[in-house]
PDB file of N, CA and C in Angstrom:
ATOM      1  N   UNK A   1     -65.991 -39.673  92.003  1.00  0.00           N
ATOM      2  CA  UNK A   1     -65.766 -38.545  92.860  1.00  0.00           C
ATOM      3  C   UNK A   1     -66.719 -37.414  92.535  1.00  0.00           C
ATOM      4  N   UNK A   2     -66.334 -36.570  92.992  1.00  0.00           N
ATOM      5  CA  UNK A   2     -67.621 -35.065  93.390  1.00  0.00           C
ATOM      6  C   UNK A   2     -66.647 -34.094  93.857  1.00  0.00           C
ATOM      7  N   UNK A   3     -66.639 -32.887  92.459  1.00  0.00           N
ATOM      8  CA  UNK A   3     -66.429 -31.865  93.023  1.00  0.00           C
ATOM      9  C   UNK A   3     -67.274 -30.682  93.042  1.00  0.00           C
ATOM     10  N   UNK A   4     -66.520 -29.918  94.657  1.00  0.00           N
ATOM     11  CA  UNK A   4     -67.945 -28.862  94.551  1.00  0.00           C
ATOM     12  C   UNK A   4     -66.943 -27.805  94.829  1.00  0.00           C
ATOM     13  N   UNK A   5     -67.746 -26.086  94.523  1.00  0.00           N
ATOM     14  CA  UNK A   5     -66.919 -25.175  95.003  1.00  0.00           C
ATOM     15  C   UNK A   5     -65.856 -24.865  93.858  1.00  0.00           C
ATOM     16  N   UNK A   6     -66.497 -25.193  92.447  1.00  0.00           N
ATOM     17  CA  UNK A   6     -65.720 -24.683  91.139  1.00  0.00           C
ATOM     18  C   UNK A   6     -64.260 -25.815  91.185  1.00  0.00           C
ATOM     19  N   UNK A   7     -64.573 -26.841  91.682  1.00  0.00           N
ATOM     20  CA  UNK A   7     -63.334 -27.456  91.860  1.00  0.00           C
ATOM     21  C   UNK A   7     -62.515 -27.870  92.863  1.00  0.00           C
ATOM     22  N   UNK A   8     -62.404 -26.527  93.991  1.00  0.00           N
ATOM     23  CA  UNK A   8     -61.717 -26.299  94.958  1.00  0.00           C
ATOM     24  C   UNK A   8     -62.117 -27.687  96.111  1.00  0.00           C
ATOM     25  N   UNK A   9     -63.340 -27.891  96.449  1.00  0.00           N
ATOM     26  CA  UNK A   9     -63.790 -29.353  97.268  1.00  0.00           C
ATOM     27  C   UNK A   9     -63.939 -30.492  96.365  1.00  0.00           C
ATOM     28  N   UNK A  10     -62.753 -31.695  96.688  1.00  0.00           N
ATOM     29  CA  UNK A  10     -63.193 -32.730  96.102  1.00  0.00           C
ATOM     30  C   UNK A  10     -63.308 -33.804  96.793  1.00  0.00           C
ATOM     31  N   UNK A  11     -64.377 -34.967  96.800  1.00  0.00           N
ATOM     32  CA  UNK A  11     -64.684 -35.836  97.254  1.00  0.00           C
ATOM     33  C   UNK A  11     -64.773 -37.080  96.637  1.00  0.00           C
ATOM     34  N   UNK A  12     -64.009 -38.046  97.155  1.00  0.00           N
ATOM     35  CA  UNK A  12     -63.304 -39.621  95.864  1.00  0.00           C
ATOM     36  C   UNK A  12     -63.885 -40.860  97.382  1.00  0.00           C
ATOM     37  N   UNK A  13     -64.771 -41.706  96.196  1.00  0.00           N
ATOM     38  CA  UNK A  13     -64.892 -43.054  97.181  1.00  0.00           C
ATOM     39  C   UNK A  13     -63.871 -44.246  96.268  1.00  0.00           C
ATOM     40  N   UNK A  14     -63.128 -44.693  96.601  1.00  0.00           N
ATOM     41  CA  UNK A  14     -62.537 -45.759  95.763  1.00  0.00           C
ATOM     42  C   UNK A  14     -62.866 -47.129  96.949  1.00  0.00           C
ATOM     43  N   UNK A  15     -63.026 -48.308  96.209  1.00  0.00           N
ATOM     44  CA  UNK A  15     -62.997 -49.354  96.315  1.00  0.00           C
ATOM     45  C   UNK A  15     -62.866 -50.322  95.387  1.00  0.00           C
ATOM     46  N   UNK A  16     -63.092 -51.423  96.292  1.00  0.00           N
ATOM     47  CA  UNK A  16     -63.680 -52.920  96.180  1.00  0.00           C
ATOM     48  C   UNK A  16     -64.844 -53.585  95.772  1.00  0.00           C
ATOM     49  N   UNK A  17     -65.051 -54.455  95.005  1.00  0.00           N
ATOM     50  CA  UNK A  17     -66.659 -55.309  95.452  1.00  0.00           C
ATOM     51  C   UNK A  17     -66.480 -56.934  95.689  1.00  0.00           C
ATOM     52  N   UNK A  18     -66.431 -57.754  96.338  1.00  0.00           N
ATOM     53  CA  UNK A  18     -66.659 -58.924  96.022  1.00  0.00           C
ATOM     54  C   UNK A  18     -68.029 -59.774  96.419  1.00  0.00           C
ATOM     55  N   UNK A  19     -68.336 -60.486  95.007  1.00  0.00           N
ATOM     56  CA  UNK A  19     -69.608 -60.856  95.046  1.00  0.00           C
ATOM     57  C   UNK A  19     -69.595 -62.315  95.772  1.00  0.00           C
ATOM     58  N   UNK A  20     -68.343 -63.253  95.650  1.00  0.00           N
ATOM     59  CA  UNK A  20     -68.730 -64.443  96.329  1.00  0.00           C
ATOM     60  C   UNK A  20     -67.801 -63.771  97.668  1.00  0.00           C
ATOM     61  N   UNK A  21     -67.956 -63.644  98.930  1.00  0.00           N
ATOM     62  CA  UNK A  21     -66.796 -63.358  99.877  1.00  0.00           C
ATOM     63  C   UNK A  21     -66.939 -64.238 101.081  1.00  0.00           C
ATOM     64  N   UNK A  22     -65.691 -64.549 101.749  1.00  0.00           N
ATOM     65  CA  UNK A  22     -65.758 -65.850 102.610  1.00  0.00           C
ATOM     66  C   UNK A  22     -66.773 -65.372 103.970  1.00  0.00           C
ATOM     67  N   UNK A  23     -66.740 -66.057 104.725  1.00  0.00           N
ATOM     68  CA  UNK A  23     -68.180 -65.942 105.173  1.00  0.00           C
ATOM     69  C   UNK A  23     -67.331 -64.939 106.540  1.00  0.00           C
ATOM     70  N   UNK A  24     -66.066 -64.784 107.170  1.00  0.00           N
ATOM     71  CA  UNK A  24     -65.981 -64.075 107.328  1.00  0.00           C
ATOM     72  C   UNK A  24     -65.376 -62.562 107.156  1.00  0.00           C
ATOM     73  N   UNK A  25     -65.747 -62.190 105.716  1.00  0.00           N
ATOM     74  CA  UNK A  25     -65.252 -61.058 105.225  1.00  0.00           C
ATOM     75  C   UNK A  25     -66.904 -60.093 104.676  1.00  0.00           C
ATOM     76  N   UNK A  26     -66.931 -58.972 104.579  1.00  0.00           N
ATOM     77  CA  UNK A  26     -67.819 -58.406 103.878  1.00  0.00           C
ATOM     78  C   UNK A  26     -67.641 -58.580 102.100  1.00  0.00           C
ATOM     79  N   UNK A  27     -68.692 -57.620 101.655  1.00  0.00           N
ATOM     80  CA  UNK A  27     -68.999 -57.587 100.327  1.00  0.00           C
ATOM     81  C   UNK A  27     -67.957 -56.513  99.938  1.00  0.00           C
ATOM     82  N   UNK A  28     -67.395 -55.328 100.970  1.00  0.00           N
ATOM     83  CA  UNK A  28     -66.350 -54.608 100.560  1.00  0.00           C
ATOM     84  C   UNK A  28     -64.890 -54.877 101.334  1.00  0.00           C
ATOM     85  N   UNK A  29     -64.506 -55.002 100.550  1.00  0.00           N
ATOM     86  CA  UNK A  29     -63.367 -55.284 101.571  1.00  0.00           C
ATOM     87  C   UNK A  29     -62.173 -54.772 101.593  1.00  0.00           C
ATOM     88  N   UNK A  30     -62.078 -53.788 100.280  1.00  0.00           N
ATOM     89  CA  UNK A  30     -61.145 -52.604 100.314  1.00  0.00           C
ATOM     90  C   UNK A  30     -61.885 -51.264 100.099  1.00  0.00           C
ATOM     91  N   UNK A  31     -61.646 -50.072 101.060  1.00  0.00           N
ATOM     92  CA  UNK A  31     -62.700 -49.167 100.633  1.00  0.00           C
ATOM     93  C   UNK A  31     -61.564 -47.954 101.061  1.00  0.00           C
ATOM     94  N   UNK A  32     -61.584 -46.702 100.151  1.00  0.00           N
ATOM     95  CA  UNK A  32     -60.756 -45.549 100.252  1.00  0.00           C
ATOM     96  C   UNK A  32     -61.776 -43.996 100.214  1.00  0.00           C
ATOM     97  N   UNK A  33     -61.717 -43.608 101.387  1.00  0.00           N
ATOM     98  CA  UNK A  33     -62.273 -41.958 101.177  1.00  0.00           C
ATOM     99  C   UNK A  33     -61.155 -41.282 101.121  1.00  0.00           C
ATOM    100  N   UNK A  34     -61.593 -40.008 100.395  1.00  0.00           N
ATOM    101  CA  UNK A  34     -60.383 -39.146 100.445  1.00  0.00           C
ATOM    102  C   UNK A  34     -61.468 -37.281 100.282  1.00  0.00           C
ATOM    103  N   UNK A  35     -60.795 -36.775 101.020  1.00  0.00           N
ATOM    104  CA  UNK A  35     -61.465 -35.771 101.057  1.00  0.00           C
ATOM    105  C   UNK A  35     -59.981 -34.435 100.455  1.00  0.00           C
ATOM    106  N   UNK A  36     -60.487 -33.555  99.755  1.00  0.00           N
ATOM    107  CA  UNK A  36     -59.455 -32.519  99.203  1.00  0.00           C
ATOM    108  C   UNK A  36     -59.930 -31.113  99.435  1.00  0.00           C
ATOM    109  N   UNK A  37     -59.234 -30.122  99.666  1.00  0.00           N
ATOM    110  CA  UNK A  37     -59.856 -28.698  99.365  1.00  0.00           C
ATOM    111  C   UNK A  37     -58.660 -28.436  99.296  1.00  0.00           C
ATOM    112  N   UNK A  38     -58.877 -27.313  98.389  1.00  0.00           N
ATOM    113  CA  UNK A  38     -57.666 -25.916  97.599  1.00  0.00           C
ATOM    114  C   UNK A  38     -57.834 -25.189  97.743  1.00  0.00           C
ATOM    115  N   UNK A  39     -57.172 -24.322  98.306  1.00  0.00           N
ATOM    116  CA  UNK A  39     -56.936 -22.767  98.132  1.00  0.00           C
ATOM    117  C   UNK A  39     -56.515 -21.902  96.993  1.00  0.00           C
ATOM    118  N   UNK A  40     -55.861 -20.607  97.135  1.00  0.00           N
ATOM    119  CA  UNK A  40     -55.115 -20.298  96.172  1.00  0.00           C
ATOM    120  C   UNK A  40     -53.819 -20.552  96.578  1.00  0.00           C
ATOM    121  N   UNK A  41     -52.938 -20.813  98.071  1.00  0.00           N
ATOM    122  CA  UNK A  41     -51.958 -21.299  97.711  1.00  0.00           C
ATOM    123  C   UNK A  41     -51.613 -22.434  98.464  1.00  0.00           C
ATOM    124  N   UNK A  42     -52.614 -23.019  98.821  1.00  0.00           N
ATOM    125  CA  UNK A  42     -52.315 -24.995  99.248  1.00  0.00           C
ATOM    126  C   UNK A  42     -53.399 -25.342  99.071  1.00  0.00           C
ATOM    127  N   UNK A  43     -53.443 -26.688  99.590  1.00  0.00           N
ATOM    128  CA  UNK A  43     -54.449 -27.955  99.217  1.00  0.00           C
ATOM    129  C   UNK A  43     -54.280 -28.697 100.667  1.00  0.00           C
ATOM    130  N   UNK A  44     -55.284 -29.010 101.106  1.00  0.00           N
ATOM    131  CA  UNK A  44     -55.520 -29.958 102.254  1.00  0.00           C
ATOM    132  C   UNK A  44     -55.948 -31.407 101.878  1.00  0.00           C
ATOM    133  N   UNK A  45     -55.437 -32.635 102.131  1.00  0.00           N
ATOM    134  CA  UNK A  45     -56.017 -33.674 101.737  1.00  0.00           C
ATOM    135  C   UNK A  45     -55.866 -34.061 103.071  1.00  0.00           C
ATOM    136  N   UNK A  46     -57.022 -35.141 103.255  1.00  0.00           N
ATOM    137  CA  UNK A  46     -57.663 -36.247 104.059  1.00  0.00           C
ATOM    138  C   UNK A  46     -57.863 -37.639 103.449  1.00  0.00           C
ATOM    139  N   UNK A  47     -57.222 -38.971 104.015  1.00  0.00           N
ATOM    140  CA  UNK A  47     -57.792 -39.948 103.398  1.00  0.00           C
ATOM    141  C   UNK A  47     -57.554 -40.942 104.289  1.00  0.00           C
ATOM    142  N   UNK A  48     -58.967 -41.863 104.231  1.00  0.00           N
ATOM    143  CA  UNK A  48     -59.287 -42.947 105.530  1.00  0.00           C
ATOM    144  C   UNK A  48     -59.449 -44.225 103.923  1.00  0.00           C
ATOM    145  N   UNK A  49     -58.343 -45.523 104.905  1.00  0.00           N
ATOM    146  CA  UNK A  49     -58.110 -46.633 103.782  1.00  0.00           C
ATOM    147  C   UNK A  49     -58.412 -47.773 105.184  1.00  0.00           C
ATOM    148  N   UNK A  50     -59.724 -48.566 104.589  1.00  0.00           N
ATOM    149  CA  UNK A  50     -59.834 -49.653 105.063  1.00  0.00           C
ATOM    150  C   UNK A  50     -60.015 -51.281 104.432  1.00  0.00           C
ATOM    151  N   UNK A  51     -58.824 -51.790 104.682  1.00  0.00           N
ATOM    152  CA  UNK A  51     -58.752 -53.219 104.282  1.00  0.00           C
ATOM    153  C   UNK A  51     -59.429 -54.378 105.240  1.00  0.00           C
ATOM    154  N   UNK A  52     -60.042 -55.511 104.740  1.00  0.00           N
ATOM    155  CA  UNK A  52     -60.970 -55.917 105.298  1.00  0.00           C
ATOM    156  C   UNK A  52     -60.025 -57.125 105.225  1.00  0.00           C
ATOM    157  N   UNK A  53     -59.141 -57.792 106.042  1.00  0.00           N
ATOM    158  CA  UNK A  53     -58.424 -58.962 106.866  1.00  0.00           C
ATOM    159  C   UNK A  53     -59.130 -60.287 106.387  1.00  0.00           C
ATOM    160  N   UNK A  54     -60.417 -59.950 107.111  1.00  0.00           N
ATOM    161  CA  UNK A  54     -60.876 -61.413 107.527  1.00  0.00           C
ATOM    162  C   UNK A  54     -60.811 -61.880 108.899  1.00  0.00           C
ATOM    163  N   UNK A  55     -61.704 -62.695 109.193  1.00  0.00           N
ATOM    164  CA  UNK A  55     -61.592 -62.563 110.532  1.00  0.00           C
ATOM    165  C   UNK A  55     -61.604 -61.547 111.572  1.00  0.00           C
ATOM    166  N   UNK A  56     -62.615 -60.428 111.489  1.00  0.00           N
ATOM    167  CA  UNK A  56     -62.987 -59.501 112.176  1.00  0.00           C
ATOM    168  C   UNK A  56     -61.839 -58.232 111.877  1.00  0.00           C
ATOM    169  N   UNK A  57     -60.845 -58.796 111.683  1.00  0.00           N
ATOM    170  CA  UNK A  57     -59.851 -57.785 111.030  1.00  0.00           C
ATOM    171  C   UNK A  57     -59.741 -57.036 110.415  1.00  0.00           C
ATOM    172  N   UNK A  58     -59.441 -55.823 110.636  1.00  0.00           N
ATOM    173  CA  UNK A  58     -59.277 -54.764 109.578  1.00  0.00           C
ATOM    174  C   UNK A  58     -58.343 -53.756 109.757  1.00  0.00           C
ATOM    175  N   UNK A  59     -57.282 -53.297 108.645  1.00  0.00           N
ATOM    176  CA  UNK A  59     -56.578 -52.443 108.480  1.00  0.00           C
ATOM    177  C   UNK A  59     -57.139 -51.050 108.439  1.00  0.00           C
ATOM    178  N   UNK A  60     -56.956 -50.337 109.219  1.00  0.00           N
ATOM    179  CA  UNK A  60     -57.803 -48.966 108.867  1.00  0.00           C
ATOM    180  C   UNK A  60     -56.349 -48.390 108.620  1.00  0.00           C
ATOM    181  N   UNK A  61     -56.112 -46.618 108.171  1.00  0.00           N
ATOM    182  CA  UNK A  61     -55.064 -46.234 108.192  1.00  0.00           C
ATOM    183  C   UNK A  61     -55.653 -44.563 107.862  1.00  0.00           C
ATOM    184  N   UNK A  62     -55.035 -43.573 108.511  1.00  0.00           N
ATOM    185  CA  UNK A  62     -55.550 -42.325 107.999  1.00  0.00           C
ATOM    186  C   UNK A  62     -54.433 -41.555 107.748  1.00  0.00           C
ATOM    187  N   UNK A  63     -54.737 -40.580 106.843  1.00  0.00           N
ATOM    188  CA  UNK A  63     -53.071 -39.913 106.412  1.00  0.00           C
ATOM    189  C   UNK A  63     -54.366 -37.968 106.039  1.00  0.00           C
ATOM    190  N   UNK A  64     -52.667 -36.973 106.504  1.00  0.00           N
ATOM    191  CA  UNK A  64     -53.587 -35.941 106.213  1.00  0.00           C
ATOM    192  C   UNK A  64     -52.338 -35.405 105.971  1.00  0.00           C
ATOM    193  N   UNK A  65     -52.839 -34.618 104.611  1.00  0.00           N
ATOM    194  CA  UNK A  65     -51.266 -33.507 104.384  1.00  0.00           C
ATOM    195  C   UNK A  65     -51.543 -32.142 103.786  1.00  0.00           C
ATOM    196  N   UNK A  66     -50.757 -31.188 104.382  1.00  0.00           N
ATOM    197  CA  UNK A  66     -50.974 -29.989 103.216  1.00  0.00           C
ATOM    198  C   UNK A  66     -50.139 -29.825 102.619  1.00  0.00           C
ATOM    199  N   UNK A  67     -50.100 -29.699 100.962  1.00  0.00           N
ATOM    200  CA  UNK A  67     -49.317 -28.978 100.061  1.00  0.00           C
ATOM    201  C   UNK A  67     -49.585 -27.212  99.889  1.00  0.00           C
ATOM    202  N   UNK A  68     -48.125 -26.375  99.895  1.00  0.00           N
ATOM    203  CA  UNK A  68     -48.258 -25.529  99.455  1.00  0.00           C
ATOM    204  C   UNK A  68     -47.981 -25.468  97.662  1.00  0.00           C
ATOM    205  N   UNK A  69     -48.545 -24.756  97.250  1.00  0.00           N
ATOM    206  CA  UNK A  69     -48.217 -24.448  95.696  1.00  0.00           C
ATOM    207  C   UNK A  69     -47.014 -24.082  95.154  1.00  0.00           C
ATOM    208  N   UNK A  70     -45.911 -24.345  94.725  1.00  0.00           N
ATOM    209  CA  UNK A  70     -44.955 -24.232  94.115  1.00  0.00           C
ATOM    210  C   UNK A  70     -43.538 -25.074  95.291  1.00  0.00           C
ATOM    211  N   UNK A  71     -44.227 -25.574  96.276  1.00  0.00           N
ATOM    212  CA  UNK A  71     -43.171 -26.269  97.483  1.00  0.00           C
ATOM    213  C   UNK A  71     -43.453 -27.291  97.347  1.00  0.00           C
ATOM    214  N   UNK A  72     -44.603 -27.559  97.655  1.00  0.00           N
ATOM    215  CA  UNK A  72     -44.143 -29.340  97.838  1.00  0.00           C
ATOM    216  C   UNK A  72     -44.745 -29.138  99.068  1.00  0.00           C
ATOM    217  N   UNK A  73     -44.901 -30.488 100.167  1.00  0.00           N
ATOM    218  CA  UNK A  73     -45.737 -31.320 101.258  1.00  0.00           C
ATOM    219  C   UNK A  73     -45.000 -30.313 102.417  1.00  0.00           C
ATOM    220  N   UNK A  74     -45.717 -29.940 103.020  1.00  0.00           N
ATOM    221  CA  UNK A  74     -45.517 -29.573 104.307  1.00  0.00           C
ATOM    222  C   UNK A  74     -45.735 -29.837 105.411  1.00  0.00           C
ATOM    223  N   UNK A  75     -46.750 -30.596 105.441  1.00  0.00           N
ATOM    224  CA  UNK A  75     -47.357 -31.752 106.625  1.00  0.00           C
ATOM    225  C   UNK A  75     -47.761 -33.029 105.808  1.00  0.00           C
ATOM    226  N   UNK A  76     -47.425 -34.027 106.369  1.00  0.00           N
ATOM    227  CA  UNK A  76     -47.429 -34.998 106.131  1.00  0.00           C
ATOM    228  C   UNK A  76     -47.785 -35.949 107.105  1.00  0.00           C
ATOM    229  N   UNK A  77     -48.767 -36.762 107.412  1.00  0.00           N
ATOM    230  CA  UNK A  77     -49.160 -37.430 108.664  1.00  0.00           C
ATOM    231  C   UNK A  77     -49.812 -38.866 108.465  1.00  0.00           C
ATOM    232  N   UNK A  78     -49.377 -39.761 108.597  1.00  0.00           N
ATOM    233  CA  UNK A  78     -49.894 -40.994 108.218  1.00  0.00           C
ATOM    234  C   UNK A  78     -50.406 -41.705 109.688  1.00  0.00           C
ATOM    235  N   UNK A  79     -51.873 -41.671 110.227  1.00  0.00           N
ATOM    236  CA  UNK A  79     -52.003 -42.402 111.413  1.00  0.00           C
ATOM    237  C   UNK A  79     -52.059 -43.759 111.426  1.00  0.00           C
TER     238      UNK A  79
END
């Protein structure tokens, strides 16, 4: 990950690698962005999750939430 902005912007790639993969799957086949920024009193997160099926298939899924600071989730959104 990568943060910029003393902290406040953070940027996370998580995945996968597979080196032998069936012929119809890619070389990634689980891959996670997530994007963050903070304030002084919430946090915005963003995160796009794609699973690779097989067979042209793929799970995508996007979720976005803000936390306030001392509450807890206030939006919560899983597309």
């Amino acid at each position: 990950g990568v943060k910029l902005l003393e902290g406040r912007f953070q940027f996370d790639l998580d995945g996968a690698y597979d080196a032998n993969p069936s012929q119809d799957q890619g070389h990634f086949p689980n891959k996670i962005w997530r994007l963050q920024y903070g304030t002084q009193c919430c946090t915005f997160h963003f995160e796009r999750v794609t699973v690779d099926l097989g067979s042209g298939a793929d799970r995508r899924e996007f979720a976005f939430r803000i936390d306030l600071r001392g509450v807890g989730k206030i939006v919560d959104w899983d597309l």
